[in-house]
Protein backbone atom coordinates (compact mmCIF):
# COMPACT_ATOMS: atom_id res chain seq x y z
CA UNK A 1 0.42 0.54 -15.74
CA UNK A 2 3.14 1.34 -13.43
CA UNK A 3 6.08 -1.06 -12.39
CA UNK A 4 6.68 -1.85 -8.98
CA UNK A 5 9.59 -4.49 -7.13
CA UNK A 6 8.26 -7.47 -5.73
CA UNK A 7 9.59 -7.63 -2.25
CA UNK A 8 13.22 -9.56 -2.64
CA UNK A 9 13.25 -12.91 -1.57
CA UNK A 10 16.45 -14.86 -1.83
CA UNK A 11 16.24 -18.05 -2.78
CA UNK A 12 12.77 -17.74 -3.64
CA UNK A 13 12.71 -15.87 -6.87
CA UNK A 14 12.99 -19.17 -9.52
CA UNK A 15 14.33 -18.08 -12.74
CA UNK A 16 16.19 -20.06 -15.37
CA UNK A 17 19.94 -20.71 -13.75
CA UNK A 18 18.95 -19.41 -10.62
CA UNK A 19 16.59 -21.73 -9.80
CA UNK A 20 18.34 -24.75 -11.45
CA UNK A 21 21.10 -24.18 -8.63
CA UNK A 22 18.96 -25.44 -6.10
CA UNK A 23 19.58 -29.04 -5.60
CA UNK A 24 16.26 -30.28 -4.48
CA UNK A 25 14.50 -28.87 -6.90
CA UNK A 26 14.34 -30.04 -10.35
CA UNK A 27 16.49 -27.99 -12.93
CA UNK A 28 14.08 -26.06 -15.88
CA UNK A 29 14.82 -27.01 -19.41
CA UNK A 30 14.69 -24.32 -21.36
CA UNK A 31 12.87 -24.31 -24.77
CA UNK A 32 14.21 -21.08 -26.36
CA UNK A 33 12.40 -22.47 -29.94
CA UNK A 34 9.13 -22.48 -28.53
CA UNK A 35 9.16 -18.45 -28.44
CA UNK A 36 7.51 -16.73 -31.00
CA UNK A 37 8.62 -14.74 -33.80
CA UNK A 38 5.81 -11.95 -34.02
CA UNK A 39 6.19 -8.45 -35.23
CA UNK A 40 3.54 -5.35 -35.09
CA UNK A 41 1.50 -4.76 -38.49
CA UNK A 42 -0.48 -1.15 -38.58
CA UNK A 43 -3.80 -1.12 -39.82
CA UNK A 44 -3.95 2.32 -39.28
CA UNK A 45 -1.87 5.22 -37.92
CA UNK A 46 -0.91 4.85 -34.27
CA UNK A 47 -3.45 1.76 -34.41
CA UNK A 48 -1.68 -2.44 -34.25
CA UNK A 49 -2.48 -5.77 -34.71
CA UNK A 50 0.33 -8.67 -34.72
CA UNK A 51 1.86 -10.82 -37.52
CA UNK A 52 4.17 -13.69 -37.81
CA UNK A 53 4.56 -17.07 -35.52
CA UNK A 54 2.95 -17.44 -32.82
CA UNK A 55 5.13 -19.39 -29.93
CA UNK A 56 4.09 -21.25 -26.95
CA UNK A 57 6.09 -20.77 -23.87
CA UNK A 58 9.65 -20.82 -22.17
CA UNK A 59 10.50 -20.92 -18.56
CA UNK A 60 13.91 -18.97 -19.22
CA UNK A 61 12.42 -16.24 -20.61
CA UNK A 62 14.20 -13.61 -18.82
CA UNK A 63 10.30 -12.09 -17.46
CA UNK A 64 9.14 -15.22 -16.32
CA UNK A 65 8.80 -15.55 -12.68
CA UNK A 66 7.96 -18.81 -11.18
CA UNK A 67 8.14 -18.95 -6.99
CA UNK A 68 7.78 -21.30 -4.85
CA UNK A 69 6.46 -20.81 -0.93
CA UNK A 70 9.15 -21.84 1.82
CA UNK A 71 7.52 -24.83 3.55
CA UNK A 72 4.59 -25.69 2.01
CA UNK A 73 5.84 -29.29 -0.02
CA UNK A 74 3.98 -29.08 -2.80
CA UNK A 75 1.94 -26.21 -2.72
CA UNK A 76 -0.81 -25.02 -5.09
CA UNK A 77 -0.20 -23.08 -8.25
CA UNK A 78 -1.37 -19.87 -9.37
CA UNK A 79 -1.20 -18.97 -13.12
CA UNK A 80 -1.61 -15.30 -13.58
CA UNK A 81 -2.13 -14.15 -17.18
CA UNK A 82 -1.51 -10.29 -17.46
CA UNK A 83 -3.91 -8.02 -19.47
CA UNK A 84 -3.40 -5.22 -21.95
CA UNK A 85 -0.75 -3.11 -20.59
CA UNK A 86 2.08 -6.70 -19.94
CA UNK A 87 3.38 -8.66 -17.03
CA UNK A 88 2.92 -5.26 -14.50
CA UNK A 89 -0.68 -5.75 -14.71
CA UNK A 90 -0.12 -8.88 -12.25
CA UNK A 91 3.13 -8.35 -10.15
CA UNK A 92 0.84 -7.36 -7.31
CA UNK A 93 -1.58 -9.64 -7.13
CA UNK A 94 0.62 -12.00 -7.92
CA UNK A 95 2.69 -11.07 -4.61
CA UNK A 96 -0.76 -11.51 -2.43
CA UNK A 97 -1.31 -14.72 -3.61
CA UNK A 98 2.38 -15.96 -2.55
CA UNK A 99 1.66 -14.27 0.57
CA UNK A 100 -1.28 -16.68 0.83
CA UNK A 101 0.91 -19.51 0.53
CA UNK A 102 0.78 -20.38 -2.87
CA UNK A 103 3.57 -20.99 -5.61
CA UNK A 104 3.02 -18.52 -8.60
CA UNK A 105 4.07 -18.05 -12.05
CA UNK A 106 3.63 -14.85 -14.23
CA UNK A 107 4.98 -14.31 -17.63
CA UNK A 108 4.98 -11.39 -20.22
CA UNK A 109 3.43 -12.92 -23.10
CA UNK A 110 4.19 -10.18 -25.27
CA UNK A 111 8.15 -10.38 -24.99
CA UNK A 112 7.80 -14.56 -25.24
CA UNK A 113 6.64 -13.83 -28.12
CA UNK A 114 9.31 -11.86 -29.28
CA UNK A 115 7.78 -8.23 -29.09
CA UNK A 116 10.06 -6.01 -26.52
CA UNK A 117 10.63 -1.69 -26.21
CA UNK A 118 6.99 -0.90 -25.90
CA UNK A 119 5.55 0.51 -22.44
CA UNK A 120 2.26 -0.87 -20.86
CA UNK A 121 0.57 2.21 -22.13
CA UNK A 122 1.48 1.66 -25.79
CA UNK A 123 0.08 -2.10 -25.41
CA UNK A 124 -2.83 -1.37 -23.37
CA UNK A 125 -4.39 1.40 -25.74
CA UNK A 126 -2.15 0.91 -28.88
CA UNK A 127 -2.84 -2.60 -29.95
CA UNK A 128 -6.06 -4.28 -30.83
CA UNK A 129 -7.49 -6.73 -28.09
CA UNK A 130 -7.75 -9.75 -30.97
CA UNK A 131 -3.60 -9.61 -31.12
CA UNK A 132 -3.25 -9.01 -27.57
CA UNK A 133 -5.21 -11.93 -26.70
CA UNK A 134 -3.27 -14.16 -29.71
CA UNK A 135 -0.86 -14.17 -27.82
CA UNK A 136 -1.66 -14.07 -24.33
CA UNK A 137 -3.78 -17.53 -25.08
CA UNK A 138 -0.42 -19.33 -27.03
CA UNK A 139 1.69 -18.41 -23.79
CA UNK A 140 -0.80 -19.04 -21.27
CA UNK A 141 -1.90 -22.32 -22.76
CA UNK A 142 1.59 -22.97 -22.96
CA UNK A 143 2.27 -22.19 -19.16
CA UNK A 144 -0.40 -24.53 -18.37
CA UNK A 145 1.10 -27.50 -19.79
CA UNK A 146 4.62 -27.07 -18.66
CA UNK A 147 3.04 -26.90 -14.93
CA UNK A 148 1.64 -30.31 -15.32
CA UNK A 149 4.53 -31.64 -15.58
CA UNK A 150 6.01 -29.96 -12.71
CA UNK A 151 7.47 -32.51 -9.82
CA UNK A 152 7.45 -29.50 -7.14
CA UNK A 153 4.39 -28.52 -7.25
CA UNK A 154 0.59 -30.37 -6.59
CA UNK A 155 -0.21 -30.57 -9.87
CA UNK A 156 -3.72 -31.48 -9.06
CA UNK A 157 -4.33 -28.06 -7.60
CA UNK A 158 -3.97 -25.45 -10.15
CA UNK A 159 -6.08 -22.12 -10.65
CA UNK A 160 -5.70 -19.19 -12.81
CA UNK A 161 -6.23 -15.54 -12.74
CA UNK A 162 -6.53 -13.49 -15.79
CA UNK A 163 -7.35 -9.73 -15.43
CA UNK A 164 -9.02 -7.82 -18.61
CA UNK A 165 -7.46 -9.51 -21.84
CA UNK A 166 -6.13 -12.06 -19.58
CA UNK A 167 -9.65 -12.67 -18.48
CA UNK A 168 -10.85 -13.28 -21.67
CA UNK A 169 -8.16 -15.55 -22.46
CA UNK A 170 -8.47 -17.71 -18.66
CA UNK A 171 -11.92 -17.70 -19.21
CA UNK A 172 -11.75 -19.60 -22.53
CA UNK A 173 -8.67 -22.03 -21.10
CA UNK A 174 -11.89 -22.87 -18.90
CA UNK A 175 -13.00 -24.77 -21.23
CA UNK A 176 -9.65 -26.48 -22.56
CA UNK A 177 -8.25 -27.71 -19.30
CA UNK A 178 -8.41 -31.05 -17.57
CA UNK A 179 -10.16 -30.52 -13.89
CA UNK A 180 -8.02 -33.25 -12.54
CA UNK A 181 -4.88 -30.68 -12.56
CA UNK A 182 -7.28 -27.27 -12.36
CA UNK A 183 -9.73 -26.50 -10.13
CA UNK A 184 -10.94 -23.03 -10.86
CA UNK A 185 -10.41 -19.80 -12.68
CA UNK A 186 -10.74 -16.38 -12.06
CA UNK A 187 -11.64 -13.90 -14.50
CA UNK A 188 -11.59 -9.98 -13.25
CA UNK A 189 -13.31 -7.44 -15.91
CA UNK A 190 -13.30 -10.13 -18.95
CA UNK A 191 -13.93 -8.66 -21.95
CA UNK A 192 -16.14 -10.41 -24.77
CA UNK A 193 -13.98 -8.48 -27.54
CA UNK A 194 -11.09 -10.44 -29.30
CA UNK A 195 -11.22 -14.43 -29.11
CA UNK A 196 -14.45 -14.32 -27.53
CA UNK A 197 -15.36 -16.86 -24.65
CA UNK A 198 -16.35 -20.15 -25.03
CA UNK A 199 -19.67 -22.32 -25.16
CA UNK A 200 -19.14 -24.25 -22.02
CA UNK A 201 -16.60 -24.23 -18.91
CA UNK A 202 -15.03 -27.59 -17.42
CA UNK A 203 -14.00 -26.30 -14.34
CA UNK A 204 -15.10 -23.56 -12.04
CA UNK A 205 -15.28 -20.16 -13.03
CA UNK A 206 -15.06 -16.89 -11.08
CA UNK A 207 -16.31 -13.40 -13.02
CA UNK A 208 -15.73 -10.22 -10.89
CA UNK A 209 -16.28 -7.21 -11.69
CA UNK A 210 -15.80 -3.50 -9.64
CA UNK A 211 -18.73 -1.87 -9.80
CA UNK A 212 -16.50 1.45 -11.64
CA UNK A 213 -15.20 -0.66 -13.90
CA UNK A 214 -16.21 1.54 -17.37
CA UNK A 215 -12.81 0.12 -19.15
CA UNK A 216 -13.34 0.31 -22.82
CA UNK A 217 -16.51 0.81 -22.88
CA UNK A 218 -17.80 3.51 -25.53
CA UNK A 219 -20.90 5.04 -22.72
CA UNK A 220 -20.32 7.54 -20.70
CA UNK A 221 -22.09 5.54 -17.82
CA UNK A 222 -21.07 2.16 -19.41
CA UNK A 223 -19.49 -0.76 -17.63
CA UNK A 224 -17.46 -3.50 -18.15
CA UNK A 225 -20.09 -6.39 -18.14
CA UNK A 226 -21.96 -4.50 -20.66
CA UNK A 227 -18.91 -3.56 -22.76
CA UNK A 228 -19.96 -4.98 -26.35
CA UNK A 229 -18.47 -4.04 -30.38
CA UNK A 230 -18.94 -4.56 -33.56
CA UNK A 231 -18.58 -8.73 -34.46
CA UNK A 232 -15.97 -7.76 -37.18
CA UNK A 233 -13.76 -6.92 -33.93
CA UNK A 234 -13.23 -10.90 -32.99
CA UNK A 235 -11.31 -13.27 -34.55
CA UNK A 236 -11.17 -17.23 -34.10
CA UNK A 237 -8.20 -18.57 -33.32
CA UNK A 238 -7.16 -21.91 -33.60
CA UNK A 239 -6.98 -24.07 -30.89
CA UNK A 240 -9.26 -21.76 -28.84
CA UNK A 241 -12.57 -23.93 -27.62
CA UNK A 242 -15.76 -23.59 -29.60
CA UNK A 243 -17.20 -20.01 -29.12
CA UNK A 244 -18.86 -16.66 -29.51
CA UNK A 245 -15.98 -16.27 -32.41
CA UNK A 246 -17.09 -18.94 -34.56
CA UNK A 247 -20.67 -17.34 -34.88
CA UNK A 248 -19.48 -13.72 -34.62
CA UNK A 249 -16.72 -12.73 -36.51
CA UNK A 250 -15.41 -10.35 -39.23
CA UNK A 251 -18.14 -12.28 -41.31
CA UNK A 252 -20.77 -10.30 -39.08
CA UNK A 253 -19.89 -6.93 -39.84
CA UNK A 254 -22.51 -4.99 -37.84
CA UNK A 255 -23.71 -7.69 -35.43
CA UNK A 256 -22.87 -6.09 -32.35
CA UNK A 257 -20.84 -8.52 -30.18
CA UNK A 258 -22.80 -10.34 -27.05
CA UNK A 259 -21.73 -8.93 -23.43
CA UNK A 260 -20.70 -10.61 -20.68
CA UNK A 261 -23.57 -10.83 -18.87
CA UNK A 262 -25.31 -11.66 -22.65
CA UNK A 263 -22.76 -14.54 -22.76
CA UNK A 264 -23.80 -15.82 -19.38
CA UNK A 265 -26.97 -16.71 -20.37
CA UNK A 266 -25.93 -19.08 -23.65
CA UNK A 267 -22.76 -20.69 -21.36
CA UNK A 268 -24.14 -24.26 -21.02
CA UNK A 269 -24.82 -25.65 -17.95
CA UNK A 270 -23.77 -22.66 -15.92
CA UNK A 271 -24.50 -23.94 -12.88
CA UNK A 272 -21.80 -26.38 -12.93
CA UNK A 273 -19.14 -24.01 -11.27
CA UNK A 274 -20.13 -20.36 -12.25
CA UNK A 275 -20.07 -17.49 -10.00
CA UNK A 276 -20.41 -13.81 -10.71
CA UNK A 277 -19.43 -10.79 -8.04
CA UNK A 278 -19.19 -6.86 -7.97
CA UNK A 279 -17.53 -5.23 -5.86
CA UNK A 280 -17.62 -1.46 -4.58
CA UNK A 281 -15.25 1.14 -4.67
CA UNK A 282 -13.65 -0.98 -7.20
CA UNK A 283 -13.01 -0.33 -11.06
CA UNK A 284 -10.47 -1.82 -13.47
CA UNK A 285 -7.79 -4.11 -12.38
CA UNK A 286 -8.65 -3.65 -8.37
CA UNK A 287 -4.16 -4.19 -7.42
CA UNK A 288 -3.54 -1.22 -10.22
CA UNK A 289 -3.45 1.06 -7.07
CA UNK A 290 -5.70 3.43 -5.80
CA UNK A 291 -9.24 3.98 -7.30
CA UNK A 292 -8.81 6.52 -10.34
CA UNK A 293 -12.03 7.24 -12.15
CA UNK A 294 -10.91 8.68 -15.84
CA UNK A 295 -11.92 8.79 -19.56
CA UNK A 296 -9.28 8.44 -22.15
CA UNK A 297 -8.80 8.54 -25.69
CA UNK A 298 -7.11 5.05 -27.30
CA UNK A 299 -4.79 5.07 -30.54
CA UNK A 300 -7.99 3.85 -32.39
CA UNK A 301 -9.37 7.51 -31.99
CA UNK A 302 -11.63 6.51 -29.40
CA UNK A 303 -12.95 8.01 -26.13
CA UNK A 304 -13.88 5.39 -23.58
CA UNK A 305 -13.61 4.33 -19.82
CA UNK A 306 -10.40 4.19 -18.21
CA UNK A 307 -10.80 4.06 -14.79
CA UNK A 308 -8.60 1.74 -12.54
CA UNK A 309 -7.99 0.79 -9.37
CA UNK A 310 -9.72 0.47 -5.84
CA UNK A 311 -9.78 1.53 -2.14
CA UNK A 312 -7.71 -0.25 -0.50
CA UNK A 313 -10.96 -1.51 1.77
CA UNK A 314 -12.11 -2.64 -1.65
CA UNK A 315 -8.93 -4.94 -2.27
CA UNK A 316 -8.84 -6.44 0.29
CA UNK A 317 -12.53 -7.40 0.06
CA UNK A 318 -11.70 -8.58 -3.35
CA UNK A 319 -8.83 -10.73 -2.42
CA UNK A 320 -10.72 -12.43 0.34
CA UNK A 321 -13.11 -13.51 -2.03
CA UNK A 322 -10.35 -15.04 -4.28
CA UNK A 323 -9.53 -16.96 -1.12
CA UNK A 324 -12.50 -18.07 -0.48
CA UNK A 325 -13.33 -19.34 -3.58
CA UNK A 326 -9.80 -21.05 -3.72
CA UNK A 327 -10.86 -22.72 -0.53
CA UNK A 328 -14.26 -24.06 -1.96
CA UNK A 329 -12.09 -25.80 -4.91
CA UNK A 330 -9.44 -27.51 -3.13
C-alpha cells in the first residue's frame, strides 16, 4: 500500500528522545530486548512464513508513533494494528482519529520484530497470514500493556482498530483484555485465516465490512465475510485466547475453515457488545484511497480479490460510525 506523510506537527509527533524532551510528560524507557529476532523461512518459491523469537514491543522503535492531542489532559487512546502490507496500512486512519481528538499509537510489527527491506506489497501477498498475524498479536499485545501503564493518557479509555490481519489479531485481543482499561474494538475486513478468532469477547466489538470487499477470497463474486480455507491454514499460538485454532488446525487437513459470519454464530454471548456493519462503495481497507475494484495473483500462485479502497462519501460514512460507536463506549 502506498506511503503517505502525516501532516507535521511539532511537538506532537512522540518518538523515543523526542518525546522524552518534553518536561511534563513522562520520559519512555526503552526496552530494545523485548524486540524480536525473526527471520523469513520459504516453504515454497516466492511463498514465506516466519521463524525465530518472537518479541513483544518497544516504544523506541524507530516506526513507532505515539501522539498525543494538544489540550485534551488525558485523552483517550487509539491502538491501531496494521494489516498485511505494514504500518502504511494505518497512517491514515490513524491521522482521522487524532483529528477526532484522540491520542494514537501505531507501530510496524514486522520491523519490531526484527524483519526490515521488504515493501507492503511483498508482505501483503508474499507471506502467509499465520506469520503475519504471529507477529502482529506479540506486538500488539505488547502495545497494550505498555499503555496501561501510561500516566498521560486515560487509561480507562482505550479502543483498538485492526484492519485485515490486524483485525483478526484485535478481534482475538477482545477476548484477552481487561474492560476496565478497554472499551471497544474495531475490526474492518477480519479474516478467519491464521490465529483464528476467539470463543468469546470481553469487551465490545465492532465488525465492518465494505460491501466490495472480495480481499483474498478465492470466488470471483466472493467477499470478505465469507472468505474461508483449508483448516491446515491456521495455527494456534500461544497466549492467543481459546479459539477456532484449537479445533481447526493443520490437524484438520480438509476441514474448510468457518467464516466470519460462520464464527458469529458460535461467539458466546454475542449480544454482550457485538455489532456488525457494511458499508457501500466501500471494499478493502476503506483509508487505502480511492475505491479500486481488482483481481490479483499472490506469491502462493493464487488468483483472488484485491480490491481496496472507497469513495470518499463512503469514508467518511465509515469513520462516523467509528465515532459513534466510540461515543456509545465511553
Amino acid at each position: 500500500m502506498p506511503n503517505f506523510l502525516v501532516k507535521p506537527l511539532a511537538g506532537l509527533l512522540l518518538m523515543c528522545c523526542s518525546y522524552a524532551a518534553q518536561a511534563e510528560t513522562p520520559a519512555i524507557e526503552c526496552m530494545a530486548n523485548a524486540r524480536g529476532q525473526i527471520s523469513l523461512l520459504e516453504i515454497r518459491p516466492g511463498f514465506f512464513s516466519v521463524k525465530g523469537r518472537m518479541g513483544s514491543f518497544d516504544p523506541c522503535e524507530p516506526q513507532v508513533k505515539f501522539r498525543l492531542p494538544p489540550g485534551q489532559g488525558k485523552p483517550a487512546l487509539m491502538i491501531s494494528v496494521h494489516g498485511g502490507g505494514g504500518i502504511s496500512d494505518v497512517l491514515r486512519s490513524d491521522q482521522a482519529f487524532y483529528e477526532q481528538g484522540m491520542a494514537t499509537l501505531v507501530f510496524d510489527a514486522y520491523a519490531m520484530q526484527g524483519l526490515t527491506g521488504r515493501s507492503s506489497l511483498f508482505w501483503a501477498r508474499s507471506v502467509t497470514n499465520e506469520a503475519r498475524q504471529r507477529m502482529l498479536f506479540a506486538t500488539a499485545l505488547g502495545a497494550y500493556q505498555w499503555a496501561i501503564q501510561r500516566h498521560d493518557i486515560d487509561v480507562n479509555r482505550i479502543y483498538l482498530f485492526g484492519i485485515s490481519n490486524g483485525a483478526a489479531v484485535v478481534a482475538n485481543l477482545a477476548a484477552l483484555v481487561d474492560p476496565r482499561h478497554v472499551k471497544g474494538v474495531i475490526a474492518e475486513g477480519v479474516t478467519p485465516v491464521g490465529i483464528g478468532l476467539p470463543d468469546e469477547i470481553r469487551v465490545p466489538l465492532l465488525l465492518a465490512f465494505g460491501r466490495l470487499d472480495d480481499y483474498g477470497n478465492p470466488k470471483p463474486d466472493g467477499r470478505r465475510w465469507d472468505l474461508s480455507g483449508d483448516c491446515r491454514m491456521n495455527v494456534q499460538i500461544e497466549g492467543a485466547p481459546p479459539g477456532s485454532a484449537q479445533r481447526c488446525n493443520s490437524n484438520n487437513p480438509g476441514v474448510p475453515i468457518p467464516s466470519a459470519m460462520e464464527w458469529v454464530k458460535t461467539l458466546k454471548k454475542p449480544q454482550d457488545g457485538l455489532e456488525i456493519e457494511y458499508f457501500d462503495d466501500m471494499a478493502h481497507s476503506a483509508f487505502f484511497g480511492p475505491l479500486v475494484q481488482r483481481r490479483a495473483t499472490w506469491g502462493s500462485g493464487e488468483t483472488l480479490g484485491a480490491s481496496l479502497g472507497a469513495t470518499e462519501a463512503a469514508r467518511q460514512k465509515f469513520l462516523q460510525r467509528m465515532v459513534d460507536f466510540i461515543a456509545r463506549h465511553p
